[in-house]
C-alpha atoms as a PDB file:
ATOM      1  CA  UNK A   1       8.565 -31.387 -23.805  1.00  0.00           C
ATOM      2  CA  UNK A   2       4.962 -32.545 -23.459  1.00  0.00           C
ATOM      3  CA  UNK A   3       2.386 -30.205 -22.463  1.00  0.00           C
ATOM      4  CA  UNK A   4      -1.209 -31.827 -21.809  1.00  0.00           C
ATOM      5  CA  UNK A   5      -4.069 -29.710 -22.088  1.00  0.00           C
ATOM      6  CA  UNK A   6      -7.781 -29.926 -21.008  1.00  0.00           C
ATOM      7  CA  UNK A   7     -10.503 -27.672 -21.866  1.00  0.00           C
ATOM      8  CA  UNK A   8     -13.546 -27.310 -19.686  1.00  0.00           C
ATOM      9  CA  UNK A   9     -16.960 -25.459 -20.085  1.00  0.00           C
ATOM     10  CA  UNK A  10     -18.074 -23.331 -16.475  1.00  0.00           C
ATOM     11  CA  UNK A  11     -21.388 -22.165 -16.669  1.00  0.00           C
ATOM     12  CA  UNK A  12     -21.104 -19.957 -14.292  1.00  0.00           C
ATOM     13  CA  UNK A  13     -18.485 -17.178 -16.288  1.00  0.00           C
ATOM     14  CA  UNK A  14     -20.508 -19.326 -19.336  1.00  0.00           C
ATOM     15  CA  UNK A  15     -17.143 -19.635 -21.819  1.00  0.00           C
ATOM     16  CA  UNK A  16     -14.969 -22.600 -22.345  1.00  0.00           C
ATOM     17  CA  UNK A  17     -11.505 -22.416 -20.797  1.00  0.00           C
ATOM     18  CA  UNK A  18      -8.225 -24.142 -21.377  1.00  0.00           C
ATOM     19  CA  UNK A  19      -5.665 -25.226 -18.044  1.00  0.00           C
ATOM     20  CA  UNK A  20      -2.368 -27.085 -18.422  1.00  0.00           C
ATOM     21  CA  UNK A  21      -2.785 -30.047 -16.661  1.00  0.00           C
ATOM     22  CA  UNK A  22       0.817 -32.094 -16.753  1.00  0.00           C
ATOM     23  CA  UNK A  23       4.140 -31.838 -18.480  1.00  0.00           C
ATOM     24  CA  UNK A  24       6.281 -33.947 -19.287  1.00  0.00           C
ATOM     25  CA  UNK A  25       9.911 -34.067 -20.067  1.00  0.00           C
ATOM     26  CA  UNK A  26      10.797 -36.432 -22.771  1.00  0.00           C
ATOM     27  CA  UNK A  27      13.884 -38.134 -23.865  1.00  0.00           C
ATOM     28  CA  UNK A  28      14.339 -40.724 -26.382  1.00  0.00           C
ATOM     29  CA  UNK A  29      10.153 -41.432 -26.646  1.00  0.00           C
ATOM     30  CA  UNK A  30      10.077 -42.241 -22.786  1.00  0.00           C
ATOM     31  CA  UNK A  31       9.195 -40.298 -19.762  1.00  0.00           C
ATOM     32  CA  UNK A  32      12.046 -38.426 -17.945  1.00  0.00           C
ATOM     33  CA  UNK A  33       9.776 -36.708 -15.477  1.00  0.00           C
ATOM     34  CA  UNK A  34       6.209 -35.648 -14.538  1.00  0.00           C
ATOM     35  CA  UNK A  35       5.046 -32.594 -13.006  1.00  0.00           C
ATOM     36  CA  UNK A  36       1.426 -31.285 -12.248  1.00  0.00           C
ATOM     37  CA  UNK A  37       0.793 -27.500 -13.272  1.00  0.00           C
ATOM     38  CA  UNK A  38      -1.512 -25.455 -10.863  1.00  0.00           C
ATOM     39  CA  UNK A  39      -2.901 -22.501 -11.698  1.00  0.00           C
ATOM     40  CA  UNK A  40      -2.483 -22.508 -15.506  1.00  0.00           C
ATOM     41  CA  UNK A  41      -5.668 -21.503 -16.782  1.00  0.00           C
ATOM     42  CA  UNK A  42      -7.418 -19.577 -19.623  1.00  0.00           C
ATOM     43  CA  UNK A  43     -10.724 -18.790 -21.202  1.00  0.00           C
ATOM     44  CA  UNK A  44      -9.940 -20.819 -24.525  1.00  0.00           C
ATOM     45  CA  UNK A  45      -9.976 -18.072 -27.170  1.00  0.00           C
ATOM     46  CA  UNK A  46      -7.248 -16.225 -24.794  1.00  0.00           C
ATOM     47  CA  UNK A  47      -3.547 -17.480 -24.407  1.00  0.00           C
ATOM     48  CA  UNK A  48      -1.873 -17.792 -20.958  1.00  0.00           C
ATOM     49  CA  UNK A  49       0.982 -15.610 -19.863  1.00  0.00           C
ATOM     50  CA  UNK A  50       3.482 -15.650 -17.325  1.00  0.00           C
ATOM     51  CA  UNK A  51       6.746 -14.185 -16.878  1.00  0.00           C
ATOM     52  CA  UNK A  52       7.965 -17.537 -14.895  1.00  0.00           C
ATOM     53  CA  UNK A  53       6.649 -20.864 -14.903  1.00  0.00           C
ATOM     54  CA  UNK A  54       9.016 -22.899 -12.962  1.00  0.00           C
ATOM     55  CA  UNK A  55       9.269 -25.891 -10.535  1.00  0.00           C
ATOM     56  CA  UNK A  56      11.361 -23.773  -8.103  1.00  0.00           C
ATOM     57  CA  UNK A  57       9.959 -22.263  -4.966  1.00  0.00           C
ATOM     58  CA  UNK A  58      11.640 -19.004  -5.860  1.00  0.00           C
ATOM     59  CA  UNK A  59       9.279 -18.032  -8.742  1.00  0.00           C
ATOM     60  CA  UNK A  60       6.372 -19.760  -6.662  1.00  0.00           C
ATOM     61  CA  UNK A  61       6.362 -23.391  -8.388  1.00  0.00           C
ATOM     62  CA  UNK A  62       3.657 -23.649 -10.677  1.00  0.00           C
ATOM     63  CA  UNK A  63       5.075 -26.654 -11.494  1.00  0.00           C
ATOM     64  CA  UNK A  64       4.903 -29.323  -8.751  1.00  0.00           C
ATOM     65  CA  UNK A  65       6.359 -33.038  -9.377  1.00  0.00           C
ATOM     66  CA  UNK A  66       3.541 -35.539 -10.257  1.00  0.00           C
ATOM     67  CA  UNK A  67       4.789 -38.280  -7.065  1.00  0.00           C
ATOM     68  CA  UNK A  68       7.068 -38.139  -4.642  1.00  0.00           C
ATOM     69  CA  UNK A  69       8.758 -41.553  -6.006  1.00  0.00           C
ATOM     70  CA  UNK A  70       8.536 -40.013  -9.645  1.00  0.00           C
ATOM     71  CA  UNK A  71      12.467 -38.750 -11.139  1.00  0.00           C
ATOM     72  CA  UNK A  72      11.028 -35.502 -11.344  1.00  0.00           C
ATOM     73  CA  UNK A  73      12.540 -34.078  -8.182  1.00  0.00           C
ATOM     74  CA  UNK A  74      15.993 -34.347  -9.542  1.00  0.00           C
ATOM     75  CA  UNK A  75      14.924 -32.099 -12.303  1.00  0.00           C
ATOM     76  CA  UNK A  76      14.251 -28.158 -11.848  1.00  0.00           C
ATOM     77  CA  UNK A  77      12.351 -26.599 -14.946  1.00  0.00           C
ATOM     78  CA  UNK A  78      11.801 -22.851 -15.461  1.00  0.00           C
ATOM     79  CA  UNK A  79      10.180 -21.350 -18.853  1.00  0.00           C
ATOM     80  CA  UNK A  80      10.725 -17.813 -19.069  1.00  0.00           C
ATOM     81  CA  UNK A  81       8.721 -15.480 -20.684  1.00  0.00           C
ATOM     82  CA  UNK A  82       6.636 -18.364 -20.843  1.00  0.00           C
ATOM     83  CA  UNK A  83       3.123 -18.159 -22.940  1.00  0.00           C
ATOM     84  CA  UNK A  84       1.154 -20.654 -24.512  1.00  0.00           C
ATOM     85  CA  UNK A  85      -2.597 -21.077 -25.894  1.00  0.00           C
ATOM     86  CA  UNK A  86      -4.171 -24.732 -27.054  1.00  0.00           C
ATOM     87  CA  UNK A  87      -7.192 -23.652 -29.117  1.00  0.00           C
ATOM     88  CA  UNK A  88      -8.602 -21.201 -31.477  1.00  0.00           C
ATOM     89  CA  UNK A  89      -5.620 -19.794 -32.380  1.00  0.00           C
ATOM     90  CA  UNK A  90      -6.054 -17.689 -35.033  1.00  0.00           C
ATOM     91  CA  UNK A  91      -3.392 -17.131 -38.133  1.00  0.00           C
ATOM     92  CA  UNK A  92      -0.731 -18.089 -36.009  1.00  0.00           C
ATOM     93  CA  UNK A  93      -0.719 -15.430 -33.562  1.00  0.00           C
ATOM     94  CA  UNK A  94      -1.552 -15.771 -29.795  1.00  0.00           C
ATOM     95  CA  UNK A  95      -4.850 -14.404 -29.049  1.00  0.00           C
ATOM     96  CA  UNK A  96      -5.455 -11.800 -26.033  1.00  0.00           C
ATOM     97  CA  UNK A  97      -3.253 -12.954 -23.071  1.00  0.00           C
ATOM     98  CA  UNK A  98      -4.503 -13.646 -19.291  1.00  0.00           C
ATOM     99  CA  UNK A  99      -1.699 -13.013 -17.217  1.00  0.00           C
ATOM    100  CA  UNK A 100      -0.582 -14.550 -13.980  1.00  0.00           C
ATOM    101  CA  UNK A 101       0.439 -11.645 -12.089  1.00  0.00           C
ATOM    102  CA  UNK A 102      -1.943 -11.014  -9.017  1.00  0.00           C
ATOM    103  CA  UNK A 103      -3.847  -7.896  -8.098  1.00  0.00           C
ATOM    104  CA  UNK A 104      -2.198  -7.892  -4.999  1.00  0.00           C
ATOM    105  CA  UNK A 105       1.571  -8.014  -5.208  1.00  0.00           C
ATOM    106  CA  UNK A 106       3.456  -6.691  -2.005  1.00  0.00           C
ATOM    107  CA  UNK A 107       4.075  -2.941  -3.150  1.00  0.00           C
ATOM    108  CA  UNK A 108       0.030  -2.391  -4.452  1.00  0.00           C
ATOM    109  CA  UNK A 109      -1.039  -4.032  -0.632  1.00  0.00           C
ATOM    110  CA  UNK A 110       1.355  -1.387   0.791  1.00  0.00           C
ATOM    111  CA  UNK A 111       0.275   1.786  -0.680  1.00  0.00           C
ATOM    112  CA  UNK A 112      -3.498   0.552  -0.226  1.00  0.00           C
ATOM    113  CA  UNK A 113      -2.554   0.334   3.318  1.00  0.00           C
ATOM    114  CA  UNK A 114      -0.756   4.001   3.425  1.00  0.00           C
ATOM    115  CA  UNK A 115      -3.842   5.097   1.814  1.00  0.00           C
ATOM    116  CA  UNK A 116      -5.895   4.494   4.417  1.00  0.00           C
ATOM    117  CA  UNK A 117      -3.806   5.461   6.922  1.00  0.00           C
ATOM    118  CA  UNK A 118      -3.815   8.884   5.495  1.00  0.00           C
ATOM    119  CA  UNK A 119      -7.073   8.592   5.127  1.00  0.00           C
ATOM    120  CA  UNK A 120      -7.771   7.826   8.210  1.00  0.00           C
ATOM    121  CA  UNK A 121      -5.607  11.062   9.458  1.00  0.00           C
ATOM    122  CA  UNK A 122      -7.509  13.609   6.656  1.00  0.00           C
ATOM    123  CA  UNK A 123     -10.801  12.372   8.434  1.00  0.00           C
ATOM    124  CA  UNK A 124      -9.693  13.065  11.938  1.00  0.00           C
ATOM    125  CA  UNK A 125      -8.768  16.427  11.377  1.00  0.00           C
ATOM    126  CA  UNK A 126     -11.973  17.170   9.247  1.00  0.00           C
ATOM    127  CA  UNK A 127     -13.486  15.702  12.180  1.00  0.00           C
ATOM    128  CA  UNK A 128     -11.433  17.932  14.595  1.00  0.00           C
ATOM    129  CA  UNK A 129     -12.489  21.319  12.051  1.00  0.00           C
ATOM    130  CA  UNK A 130     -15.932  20.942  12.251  1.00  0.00           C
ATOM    131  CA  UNK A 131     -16.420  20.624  15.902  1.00  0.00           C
ATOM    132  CA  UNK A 132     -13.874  23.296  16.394  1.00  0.00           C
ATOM    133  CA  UNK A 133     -16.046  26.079  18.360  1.00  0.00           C
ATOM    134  CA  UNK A 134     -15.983  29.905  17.347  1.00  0.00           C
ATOM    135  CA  UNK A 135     -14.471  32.296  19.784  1.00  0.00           C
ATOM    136  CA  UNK A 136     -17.718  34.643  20.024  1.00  0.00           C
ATOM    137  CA  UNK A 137     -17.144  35.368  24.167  1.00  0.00           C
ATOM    138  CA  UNK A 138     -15.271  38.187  24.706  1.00  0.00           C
ATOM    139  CA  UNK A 139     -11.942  37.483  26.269  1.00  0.00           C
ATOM    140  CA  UNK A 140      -9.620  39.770  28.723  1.00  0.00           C
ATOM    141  CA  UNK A 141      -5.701  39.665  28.552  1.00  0.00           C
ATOM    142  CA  UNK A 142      -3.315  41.201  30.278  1.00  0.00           C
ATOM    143  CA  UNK A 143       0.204  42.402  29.119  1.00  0.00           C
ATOM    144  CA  UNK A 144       3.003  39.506  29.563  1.00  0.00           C
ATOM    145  CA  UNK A 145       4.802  40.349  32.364  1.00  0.00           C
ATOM    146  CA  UNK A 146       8.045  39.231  31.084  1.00  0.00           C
ATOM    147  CA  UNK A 147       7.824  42.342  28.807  1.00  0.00           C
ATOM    148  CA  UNK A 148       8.222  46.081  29.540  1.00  0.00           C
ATOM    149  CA  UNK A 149       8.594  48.265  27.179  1.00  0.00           C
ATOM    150  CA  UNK A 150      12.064  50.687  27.397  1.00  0.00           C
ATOM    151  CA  UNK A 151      11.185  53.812  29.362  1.00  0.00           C
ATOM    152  CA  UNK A 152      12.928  57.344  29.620  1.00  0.00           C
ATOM    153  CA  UNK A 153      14.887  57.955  32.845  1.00  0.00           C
ATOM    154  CA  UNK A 154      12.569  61.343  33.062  1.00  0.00           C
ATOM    155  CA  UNK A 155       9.433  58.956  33.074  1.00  0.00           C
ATOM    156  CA  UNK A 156      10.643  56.184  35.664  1.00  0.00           C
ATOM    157  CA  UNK A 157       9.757  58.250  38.387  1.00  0.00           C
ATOM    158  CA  UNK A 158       6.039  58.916  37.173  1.00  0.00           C
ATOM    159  CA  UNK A 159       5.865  55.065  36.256  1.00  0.00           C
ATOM    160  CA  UNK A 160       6.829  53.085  39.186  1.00  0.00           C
ATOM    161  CA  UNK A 161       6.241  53.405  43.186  1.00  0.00           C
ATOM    162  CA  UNK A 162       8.116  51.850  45.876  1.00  0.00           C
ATOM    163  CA  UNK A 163       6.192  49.126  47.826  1.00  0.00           C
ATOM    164  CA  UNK A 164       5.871  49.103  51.698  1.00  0.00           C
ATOM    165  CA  UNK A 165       7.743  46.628  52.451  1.00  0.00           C
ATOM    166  CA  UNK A 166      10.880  45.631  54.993  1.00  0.00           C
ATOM    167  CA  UNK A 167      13.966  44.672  53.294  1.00  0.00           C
ATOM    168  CA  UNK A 168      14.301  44.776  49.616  1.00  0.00           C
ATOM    169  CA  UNK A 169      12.797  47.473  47.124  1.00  0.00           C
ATOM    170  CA  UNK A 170      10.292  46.655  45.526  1.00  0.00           C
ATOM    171  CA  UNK A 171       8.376  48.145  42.650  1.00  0.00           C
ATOM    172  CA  UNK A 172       4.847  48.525  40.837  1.00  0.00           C
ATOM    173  CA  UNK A 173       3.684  49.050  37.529  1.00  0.00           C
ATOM    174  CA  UNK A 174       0.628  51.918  38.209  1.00  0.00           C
ATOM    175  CA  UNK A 175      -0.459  51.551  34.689  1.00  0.00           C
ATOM    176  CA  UNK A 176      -1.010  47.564  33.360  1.00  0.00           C
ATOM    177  CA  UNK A 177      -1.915  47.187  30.046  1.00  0.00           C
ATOM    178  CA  UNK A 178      -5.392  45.520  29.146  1.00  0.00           C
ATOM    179  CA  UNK A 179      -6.682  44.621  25.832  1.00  0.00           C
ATOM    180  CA  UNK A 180      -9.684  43.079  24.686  1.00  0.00           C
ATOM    181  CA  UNK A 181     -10.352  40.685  22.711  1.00  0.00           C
ATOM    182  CA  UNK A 182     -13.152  40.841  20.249  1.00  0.00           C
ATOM    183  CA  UNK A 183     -14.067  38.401  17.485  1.00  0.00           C
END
């Protein structure tokens, strides 16, 4: 296994840094197959780490076959665990590693997005509590009328008088309760 490295200087993040440019596959001193890395990149005093490097689409092909006419296609390549630096290693020991997980894998997008959504739902009811309006008008109620309290058989007669009417006895309350409402 070959791996060809190139180190550039960008002025703008003003530090040299190191990207794998090609592997190659060896066997017997000649070239078995050819693939382009993307995405393999380092400042130069770091090292470069990723859990898989592969040419499968399953572990998102970092490594892509140089040609389509090249033998590289009948070979699939995956380095796990995979980490490598090209200069100023120190005492034999990788220095700091960059690693190639993103910011934004699936699960971190989703909770940013339930974030906001209950956000979004704390500020609508903060929203909803301060233009929520006192209750400083004075307010008259009346007694359900689906509840009567029990009365003694010696006070139904003071309680209720027959209504005029033709046909069926009827009956009303004299005394409705009122309350008021102060706050």
């Amino acid at each position: 296994i070959r791996f060809l490295l190139t180190t550039s200087y960008y002025q703008l993040s003003v530090q040299n840094q190191f990207s794998l440019h090609r592997l190659q596959l060896l066997y017997n001193h000649s070239i078995q197959a050819t693939f382009n890395a993307t995405r393999i990149y380092a400042p130069a005093s770091y090292s470069y780490h990723c859990e898989h490097v592969s040419s499968l689409q399953r572990y998102d092909a970092l490594l892509i076959p140089s040609s389509a006419n090249d033998p590289s296609k009948l070979w699939e390549v995956t380095f796990i665990d995979f980490q490598i630096q090209g200069f100023d290693i120190q005492e034999g020991h990788f220095g700091y590693a960059k690693d190639c997980a993103s910011f934004f894998s699936p699960a971190i997008l989703m909770g940013l997005v339930m974030s906001l959504i209950l956000l979004l739902v704390l500020a609508y009811a903060l929203h909803m509590l301060i233009h929520l309006k006192s209750l400083d008008r004075h307010y008259e109620c009346k007694a359900s009328p689906a509840y009567f309290p029990q009365m003694k058989d010696n006070d139904m007669g003071d309680e209720k008088e027959p209504l005029r009417s033709s046909g069926n006895e009827s009956y009303e309350l004299r005394n409705q309760k009122l309350c008021k409402i102060y706050i």
